[in-house]
PDB file of N, CA and C in Angstrom:
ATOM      1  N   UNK A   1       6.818 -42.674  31.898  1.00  0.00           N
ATOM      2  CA  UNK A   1       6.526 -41.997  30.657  1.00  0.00           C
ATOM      3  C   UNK A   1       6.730 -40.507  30.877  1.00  0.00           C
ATOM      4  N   UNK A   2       7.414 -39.640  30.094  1.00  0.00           N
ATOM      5  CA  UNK A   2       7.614 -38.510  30.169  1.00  0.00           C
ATOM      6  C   UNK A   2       6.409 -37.921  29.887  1.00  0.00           C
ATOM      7  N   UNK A   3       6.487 -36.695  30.401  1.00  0.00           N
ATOM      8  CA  UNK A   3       5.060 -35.524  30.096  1.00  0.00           C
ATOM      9  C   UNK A   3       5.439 -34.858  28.974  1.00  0.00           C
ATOM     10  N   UNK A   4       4.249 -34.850  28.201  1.00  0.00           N
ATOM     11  CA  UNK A   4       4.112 -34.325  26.899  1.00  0.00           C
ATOM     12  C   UNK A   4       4.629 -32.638  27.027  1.00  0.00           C
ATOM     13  N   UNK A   5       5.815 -32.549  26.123  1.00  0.00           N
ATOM     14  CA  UNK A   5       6.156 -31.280  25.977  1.00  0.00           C
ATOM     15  C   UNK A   5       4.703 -30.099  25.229  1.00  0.00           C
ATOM     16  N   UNK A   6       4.664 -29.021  25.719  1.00  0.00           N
ATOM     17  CA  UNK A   6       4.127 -28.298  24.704  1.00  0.00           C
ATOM     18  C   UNK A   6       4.961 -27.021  24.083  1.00  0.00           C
ATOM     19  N   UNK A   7       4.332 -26.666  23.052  1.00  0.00           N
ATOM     20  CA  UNK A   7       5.138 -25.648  22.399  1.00  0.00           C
ATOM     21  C   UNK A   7       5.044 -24.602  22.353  1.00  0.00           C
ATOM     22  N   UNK A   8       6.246 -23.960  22.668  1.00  0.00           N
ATOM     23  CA  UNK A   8       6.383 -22.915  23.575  1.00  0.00           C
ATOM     24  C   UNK A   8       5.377 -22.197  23.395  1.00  0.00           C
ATOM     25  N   UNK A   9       4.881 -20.800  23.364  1.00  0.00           N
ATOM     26  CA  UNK A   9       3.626 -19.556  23.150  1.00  0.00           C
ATOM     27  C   UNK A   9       4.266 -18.631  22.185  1.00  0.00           C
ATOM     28  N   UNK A  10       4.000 -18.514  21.227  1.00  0.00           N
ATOM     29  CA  UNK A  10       4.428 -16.981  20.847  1.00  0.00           C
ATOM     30  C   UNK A  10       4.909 -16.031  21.656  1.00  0.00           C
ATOM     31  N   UNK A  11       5.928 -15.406  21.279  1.00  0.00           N
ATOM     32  CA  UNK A  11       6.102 -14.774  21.820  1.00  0.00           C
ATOM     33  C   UNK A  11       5.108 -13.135  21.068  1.00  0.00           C
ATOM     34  N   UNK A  12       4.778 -12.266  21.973  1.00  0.00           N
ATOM     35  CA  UNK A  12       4.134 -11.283  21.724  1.00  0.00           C
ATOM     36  C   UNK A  12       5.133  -9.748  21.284  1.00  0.00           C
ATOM     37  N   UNK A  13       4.743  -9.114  20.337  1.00  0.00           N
ATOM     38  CA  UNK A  13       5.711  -8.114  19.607  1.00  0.00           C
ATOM     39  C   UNK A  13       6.238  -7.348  20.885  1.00  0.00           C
ATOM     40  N   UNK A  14       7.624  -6.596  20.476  1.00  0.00           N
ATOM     41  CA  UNK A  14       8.275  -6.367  21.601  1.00  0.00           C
ATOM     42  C   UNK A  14       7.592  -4.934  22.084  1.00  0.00           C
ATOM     43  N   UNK A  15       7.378  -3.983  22.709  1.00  0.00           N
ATOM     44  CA  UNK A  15       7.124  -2.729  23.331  1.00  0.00           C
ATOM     45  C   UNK A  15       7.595  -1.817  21.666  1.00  0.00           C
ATOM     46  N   UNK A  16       8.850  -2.023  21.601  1.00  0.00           N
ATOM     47  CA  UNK A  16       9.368  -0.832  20.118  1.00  0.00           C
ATOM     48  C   UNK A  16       8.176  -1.838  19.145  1.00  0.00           C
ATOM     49  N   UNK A  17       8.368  -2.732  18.473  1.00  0.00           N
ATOM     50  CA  UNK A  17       7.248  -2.910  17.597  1.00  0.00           C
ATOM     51  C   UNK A  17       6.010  -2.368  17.550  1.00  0.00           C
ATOM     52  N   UNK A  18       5.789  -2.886  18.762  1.00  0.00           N
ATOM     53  CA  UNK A  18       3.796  -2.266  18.855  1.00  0.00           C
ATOM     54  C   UNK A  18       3.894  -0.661  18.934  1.00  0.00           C
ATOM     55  N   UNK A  19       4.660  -0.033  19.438  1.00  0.00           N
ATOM     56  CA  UNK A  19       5.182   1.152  19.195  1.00  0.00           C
ATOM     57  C   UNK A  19       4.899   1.886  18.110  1.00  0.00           C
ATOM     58  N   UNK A  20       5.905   1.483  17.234  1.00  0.00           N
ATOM     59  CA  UNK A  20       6.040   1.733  15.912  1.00  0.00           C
ATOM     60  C   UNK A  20       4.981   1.109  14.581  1.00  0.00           C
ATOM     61  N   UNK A  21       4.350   0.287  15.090  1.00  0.00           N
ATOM     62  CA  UNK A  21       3.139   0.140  14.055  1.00  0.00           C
ATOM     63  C   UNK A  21       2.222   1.265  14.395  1.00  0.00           C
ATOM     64  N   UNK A  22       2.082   1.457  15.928  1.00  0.00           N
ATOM     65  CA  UNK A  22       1.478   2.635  15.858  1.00  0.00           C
ATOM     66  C   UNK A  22       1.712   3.969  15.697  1.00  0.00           C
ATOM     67  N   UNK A  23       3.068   4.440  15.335  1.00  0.00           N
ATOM     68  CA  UNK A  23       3.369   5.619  14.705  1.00  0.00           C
ATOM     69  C   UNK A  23       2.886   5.103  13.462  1.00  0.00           C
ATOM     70  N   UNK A  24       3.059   4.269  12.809  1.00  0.00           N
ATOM     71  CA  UNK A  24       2.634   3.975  11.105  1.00  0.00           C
ATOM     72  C   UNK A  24       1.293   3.710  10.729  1.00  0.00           C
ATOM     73  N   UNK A  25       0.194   3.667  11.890  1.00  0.00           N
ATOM     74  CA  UNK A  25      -1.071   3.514  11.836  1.00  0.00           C
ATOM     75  C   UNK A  25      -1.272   5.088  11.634  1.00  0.00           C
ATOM     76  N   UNK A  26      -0.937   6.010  12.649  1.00  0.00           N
ATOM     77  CA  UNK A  26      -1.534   7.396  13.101  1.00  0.00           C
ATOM     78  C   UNK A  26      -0.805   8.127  11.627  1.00  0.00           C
ATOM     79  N   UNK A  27       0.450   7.517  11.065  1.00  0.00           N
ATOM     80  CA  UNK A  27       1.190   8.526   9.992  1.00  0.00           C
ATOM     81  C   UNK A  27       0.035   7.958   8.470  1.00  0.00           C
ATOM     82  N   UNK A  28      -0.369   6.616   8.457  1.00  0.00           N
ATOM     83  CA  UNK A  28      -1.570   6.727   7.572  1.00  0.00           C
ATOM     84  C   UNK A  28      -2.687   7.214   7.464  1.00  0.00           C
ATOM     85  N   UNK A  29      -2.766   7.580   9.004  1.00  0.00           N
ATOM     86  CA  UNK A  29      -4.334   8.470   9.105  1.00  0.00           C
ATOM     87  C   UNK A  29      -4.116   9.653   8.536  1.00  0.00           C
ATOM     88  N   UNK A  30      -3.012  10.059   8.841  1.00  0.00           N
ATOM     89  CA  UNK A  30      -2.447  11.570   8.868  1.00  0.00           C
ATOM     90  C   UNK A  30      -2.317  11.726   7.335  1.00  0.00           C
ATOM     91  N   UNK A  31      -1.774  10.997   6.416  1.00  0.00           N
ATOM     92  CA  UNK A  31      -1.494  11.038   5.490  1.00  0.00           C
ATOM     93  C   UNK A  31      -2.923  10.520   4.401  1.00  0.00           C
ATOM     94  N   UNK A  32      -4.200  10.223   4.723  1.00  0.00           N
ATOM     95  CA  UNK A  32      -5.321   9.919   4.243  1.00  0.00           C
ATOM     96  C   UNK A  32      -6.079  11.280   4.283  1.00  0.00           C
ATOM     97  N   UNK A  33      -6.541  11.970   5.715  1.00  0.00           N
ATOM     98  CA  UNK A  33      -6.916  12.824   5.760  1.00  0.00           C
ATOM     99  C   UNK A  33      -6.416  14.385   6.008  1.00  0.00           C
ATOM    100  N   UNK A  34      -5.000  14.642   5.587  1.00  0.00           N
ATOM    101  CA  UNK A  34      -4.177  15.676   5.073  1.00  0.00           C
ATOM    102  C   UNK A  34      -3.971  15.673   3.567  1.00  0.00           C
ATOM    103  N   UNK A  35      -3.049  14.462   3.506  1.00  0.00           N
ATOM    104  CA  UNK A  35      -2.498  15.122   1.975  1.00  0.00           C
ATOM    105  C   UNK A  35      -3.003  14.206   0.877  1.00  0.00           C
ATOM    106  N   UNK A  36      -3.804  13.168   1.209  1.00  0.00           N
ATOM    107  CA  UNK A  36      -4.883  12.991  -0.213  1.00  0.00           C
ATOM    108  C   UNK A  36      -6.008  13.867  -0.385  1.00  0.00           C
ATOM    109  N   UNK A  37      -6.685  15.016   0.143  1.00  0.00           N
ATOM    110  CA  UNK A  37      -7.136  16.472  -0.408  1.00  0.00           C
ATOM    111  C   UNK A  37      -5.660  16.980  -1.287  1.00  0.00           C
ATOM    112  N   UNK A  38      -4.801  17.053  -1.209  1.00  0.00           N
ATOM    113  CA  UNK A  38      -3.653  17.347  -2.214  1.00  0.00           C
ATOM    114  C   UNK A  38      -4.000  16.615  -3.435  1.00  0.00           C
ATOM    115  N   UNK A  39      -3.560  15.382  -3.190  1.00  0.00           N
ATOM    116  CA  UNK A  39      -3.769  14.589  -4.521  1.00  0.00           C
ATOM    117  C   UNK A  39      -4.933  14.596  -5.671  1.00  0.00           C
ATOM    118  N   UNK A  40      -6.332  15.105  -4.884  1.00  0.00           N
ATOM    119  CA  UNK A  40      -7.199  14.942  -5.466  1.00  0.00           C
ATOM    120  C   UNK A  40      -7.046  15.777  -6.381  1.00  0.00           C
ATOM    121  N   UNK A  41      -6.463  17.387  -6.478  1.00  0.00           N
ATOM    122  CA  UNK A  41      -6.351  18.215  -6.610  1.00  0.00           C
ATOM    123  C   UNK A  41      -5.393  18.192  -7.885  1.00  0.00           C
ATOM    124  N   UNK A  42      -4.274  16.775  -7.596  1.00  0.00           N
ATOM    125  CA  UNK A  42      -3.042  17.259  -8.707  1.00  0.00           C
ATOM    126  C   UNK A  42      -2.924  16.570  -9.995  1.00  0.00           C
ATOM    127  N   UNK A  43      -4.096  15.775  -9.844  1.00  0.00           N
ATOM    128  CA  UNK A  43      -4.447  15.131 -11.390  1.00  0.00           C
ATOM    129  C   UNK A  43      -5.619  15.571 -11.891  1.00  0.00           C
ATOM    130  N   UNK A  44      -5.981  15.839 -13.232  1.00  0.00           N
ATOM    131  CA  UNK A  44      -7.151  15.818 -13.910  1.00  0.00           C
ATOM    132  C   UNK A  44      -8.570  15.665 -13.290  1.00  0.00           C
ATOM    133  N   UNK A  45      -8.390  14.447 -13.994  1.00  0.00           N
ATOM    134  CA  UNK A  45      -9.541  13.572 -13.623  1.00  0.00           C
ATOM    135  C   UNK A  45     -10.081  13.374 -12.526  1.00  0.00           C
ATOM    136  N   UNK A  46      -9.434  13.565 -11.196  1.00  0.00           N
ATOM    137  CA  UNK A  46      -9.727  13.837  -9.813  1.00  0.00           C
ATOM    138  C   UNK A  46      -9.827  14.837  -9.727  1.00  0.00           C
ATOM    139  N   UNK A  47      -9.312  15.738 -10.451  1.00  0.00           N
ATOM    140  CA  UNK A  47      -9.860  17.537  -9.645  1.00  0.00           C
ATOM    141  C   UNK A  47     -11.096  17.942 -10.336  1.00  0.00           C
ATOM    142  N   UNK A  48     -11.409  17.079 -11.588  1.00  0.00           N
ATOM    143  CA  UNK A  48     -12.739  17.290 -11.823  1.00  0.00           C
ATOM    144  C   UNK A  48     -13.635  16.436 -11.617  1.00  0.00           C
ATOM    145  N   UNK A  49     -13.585  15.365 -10.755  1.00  0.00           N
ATOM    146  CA  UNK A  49     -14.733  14.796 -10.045  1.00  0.00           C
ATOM    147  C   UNK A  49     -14.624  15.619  -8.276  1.00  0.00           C
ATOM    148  N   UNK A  50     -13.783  16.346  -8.083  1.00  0.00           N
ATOM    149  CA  UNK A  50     -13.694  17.140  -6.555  1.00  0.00           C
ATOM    150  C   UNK A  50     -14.392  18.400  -7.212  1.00  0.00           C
ATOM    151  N   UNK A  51     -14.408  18.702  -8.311  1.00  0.00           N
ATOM    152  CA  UNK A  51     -14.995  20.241  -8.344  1.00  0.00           C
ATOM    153  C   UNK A  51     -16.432  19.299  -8.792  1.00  0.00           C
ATOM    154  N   UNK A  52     -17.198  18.619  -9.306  1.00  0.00           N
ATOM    155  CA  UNK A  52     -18.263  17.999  -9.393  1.00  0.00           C
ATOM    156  C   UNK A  52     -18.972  18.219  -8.219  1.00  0.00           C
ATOM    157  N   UNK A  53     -18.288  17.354  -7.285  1.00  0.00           N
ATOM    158  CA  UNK A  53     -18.586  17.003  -5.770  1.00  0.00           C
ATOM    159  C   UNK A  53     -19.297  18.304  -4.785  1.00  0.00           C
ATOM    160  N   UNK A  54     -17.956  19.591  -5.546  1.00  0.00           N
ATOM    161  CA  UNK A  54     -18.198  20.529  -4.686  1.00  0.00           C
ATOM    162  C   UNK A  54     -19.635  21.742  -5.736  1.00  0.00           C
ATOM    163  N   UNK A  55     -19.391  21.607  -6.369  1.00  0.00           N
ATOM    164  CA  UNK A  55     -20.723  21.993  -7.399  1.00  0.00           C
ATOM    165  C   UNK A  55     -21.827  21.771  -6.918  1.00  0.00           C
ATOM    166  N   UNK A  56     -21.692  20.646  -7.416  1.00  0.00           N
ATOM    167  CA  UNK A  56     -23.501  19.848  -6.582  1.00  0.00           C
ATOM    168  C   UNK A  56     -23.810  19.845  -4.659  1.00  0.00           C
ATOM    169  N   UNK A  57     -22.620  20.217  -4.038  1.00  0.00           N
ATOM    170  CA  UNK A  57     -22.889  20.211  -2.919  1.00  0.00           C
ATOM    171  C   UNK A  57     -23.190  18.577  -2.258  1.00  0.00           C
ATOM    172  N   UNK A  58     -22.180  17.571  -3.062  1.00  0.00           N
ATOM    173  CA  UNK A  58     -22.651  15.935  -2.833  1.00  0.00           C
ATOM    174  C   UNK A  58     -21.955  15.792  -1.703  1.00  0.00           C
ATOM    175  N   UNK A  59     -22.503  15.474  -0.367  1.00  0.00           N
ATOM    176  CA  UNK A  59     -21.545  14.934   0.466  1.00  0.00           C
ATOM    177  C   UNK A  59     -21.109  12.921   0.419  1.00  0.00           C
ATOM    178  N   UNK A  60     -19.906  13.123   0.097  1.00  0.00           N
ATOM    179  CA  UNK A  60     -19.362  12.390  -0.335  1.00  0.00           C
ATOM    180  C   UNK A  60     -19.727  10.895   0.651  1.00  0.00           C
ATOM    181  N   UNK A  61     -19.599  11.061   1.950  1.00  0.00           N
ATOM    182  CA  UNK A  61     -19.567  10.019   3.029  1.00  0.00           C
ATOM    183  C   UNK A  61     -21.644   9.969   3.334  1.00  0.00           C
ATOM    184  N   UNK A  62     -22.053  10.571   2.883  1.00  0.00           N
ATOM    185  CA  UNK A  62     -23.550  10.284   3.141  1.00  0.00           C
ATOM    186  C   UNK A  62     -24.147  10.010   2.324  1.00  0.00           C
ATOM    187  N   UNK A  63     -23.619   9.594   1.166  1.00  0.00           N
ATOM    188  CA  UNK A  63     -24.032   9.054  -0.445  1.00  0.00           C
ATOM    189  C   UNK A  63     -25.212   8.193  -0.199  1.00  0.00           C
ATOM    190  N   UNK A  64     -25.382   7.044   1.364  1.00  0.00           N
ATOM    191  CA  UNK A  64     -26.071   5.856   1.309  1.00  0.00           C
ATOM    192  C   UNK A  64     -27.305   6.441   1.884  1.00  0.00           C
ATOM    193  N   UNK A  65     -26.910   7.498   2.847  1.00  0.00           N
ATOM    194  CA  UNK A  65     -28.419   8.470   3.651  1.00  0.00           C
ATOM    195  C   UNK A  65     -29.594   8.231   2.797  1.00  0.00           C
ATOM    196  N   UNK A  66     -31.030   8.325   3.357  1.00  0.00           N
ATOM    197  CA  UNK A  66     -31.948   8.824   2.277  1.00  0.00           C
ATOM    198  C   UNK A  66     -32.388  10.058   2.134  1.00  0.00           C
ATOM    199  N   UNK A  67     -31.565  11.248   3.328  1.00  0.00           N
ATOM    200  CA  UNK A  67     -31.914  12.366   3.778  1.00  0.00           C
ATOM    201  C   UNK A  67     -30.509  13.175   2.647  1.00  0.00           C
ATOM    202  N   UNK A  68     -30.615  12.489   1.349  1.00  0.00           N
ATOM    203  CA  UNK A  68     -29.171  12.848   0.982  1.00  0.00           C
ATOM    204  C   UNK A  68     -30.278  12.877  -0.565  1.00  0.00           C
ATOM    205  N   UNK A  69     -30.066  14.315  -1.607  1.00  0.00           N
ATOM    206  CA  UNK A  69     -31.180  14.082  -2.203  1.00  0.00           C
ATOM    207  C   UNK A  69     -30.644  13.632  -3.422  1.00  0.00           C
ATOM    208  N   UNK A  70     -29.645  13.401  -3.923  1.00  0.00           N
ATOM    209  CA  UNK A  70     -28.755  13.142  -4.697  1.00  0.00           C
ATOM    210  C   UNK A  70     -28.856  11.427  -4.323  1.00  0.00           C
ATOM    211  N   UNK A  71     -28.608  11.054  -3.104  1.00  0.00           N
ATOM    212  CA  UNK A  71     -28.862   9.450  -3.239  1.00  0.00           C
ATOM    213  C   UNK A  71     -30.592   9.079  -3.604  1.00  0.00           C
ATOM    214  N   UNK A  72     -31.406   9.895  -2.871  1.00  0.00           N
ATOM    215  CA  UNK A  72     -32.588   9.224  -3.219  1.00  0.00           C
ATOM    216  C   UNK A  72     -32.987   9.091  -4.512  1.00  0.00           C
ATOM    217  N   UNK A  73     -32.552  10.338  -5.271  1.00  0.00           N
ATOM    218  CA  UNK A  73     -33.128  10.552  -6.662  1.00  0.00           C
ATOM    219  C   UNK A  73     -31.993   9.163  -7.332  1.00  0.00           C
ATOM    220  N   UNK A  74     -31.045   8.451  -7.300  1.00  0.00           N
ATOM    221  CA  UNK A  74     -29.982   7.369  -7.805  1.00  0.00           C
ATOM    222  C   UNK A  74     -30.990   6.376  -7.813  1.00  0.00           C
ATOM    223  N   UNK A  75     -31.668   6.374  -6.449  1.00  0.00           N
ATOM    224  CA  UNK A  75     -32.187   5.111  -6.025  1.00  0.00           C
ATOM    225  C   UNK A  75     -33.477   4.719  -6.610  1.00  0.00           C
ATOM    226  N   UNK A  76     -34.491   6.268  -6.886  1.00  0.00           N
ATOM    227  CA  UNK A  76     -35.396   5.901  -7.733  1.00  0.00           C
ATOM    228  C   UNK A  76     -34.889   5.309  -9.119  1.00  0.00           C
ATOM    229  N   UNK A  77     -33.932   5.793  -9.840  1.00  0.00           N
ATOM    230  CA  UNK A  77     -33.856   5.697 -11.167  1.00  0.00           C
ATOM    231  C   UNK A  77     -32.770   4.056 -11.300  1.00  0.00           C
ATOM    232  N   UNK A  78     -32.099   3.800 -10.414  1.00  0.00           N
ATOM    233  CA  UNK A  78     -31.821   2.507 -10.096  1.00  0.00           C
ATOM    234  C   UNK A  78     -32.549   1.531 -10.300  1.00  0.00           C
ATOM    235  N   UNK A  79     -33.676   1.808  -9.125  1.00  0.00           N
ATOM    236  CA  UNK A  79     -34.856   0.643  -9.219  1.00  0.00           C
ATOM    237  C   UNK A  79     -35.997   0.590 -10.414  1.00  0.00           C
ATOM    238  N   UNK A  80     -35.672   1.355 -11.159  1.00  0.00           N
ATOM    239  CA  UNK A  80     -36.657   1.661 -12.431  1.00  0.00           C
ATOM    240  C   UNK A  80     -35.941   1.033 -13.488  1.00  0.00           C
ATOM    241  N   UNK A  81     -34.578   0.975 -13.475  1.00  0.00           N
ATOM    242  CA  UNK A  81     -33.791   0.782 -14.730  1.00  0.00           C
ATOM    243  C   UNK A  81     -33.679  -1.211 -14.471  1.00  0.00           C
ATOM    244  N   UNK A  82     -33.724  -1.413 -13.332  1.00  0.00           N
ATOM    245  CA  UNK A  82     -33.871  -2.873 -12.280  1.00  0.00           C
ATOM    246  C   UNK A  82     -35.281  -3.386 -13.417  1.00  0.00           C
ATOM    247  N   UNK A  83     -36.570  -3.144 -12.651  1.00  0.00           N
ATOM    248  CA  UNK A  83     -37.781  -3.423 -13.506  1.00  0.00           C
ATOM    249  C   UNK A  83     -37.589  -3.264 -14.676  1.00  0.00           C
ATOM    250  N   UNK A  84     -37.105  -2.250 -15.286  1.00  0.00           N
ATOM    251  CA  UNK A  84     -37.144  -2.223 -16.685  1.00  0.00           C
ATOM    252  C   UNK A  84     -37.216  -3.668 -17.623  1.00  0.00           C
ATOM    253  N   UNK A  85     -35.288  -3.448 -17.084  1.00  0.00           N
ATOM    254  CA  UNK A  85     -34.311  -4.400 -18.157  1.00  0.00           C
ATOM    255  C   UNK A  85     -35.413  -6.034 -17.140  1.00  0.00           C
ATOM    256  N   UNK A  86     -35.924  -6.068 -16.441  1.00  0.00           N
ATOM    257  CA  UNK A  86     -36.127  -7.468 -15.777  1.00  0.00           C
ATOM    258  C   UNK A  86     -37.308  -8.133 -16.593  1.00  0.00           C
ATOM    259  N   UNK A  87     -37.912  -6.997 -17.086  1.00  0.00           N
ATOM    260  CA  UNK A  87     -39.462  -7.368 -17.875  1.00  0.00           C
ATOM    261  C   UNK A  87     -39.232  -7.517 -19.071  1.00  0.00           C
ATOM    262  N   UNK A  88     -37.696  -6.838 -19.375  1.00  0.00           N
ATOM    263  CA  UNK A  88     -37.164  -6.642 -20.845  1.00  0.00           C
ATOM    264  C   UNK A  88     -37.152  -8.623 -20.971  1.00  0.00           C
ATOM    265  N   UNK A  89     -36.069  -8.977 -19.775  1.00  0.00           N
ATOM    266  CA  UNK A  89     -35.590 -10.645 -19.931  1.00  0.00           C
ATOM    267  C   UNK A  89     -37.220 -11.326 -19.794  1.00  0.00           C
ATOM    268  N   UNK A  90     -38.218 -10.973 -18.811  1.00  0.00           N
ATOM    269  CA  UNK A  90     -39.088 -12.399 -18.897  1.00  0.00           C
ATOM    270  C   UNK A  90     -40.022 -11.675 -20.300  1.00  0.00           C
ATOM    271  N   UNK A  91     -40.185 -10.754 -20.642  1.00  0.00           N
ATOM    272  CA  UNK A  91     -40.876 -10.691 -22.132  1.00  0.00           C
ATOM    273  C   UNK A  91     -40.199  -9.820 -23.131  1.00  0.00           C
ATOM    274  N   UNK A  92     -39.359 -10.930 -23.711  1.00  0.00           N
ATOM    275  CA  UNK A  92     -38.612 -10.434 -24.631  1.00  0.00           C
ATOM    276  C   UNK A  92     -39.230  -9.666 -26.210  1.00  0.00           C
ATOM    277  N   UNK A  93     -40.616  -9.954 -26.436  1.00  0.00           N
ATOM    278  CA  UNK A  93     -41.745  -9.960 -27.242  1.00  0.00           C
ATOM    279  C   UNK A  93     -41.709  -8.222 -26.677  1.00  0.00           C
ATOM    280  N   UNK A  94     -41.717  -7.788 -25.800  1.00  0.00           N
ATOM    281  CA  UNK A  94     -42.313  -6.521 -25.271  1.00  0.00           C
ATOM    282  C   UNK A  94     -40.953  -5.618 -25.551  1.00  0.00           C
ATOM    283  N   UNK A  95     -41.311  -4.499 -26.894  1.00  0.00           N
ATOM    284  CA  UNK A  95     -40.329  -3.566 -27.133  1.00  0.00           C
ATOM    285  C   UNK A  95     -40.616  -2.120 -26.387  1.00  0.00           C
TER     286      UNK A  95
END
């Protein structure tokens, strides 16, 4: 009885591939944190939620912090608007 063939292995991307995904990894970084500050800038509606941002002094990436006073004050009025509408559904009688 012959021995069971197996099939072959993948072969693994060549040296230039893995290469070059990683020039195209580092040219998306590059291009996320360079020139989308451009973009934000060249439409409307984004340059006035970036001048918002920069108004209020909101840091954008610490939104979830609680040391962030702009999130805490969300979070009270979140969980208030939560209870509200919840007492609104089990007593609908209650205006």
């Amino acid at each position: 009885m012959p021995a069971p063939t197996s099939s072959p292995e993948p072969s693994s991307p060549s040296l230039l591939v893995r290469w070059l995904r990683f020039g195209m990894g580092v040219f998306l970084i590059w291009v996320l944190y360079l020139v989308s500050p451009a973009f934000f800038n060249a439409f409307a509606p984004l340059r006035a939620f970036n001048q918002i941002v920069q108004e209020t002094d909101i840091m954008p990436g610490a939104m979830f912090y609680t040391n962030v006073p702009q999130s805490t004050e969300a979070a009270i009025h979140t969980r208030s608007a939560i209870r509200y509408f919840t007492q609104q559904r089990n007593n609908p009688e209650r205006n």
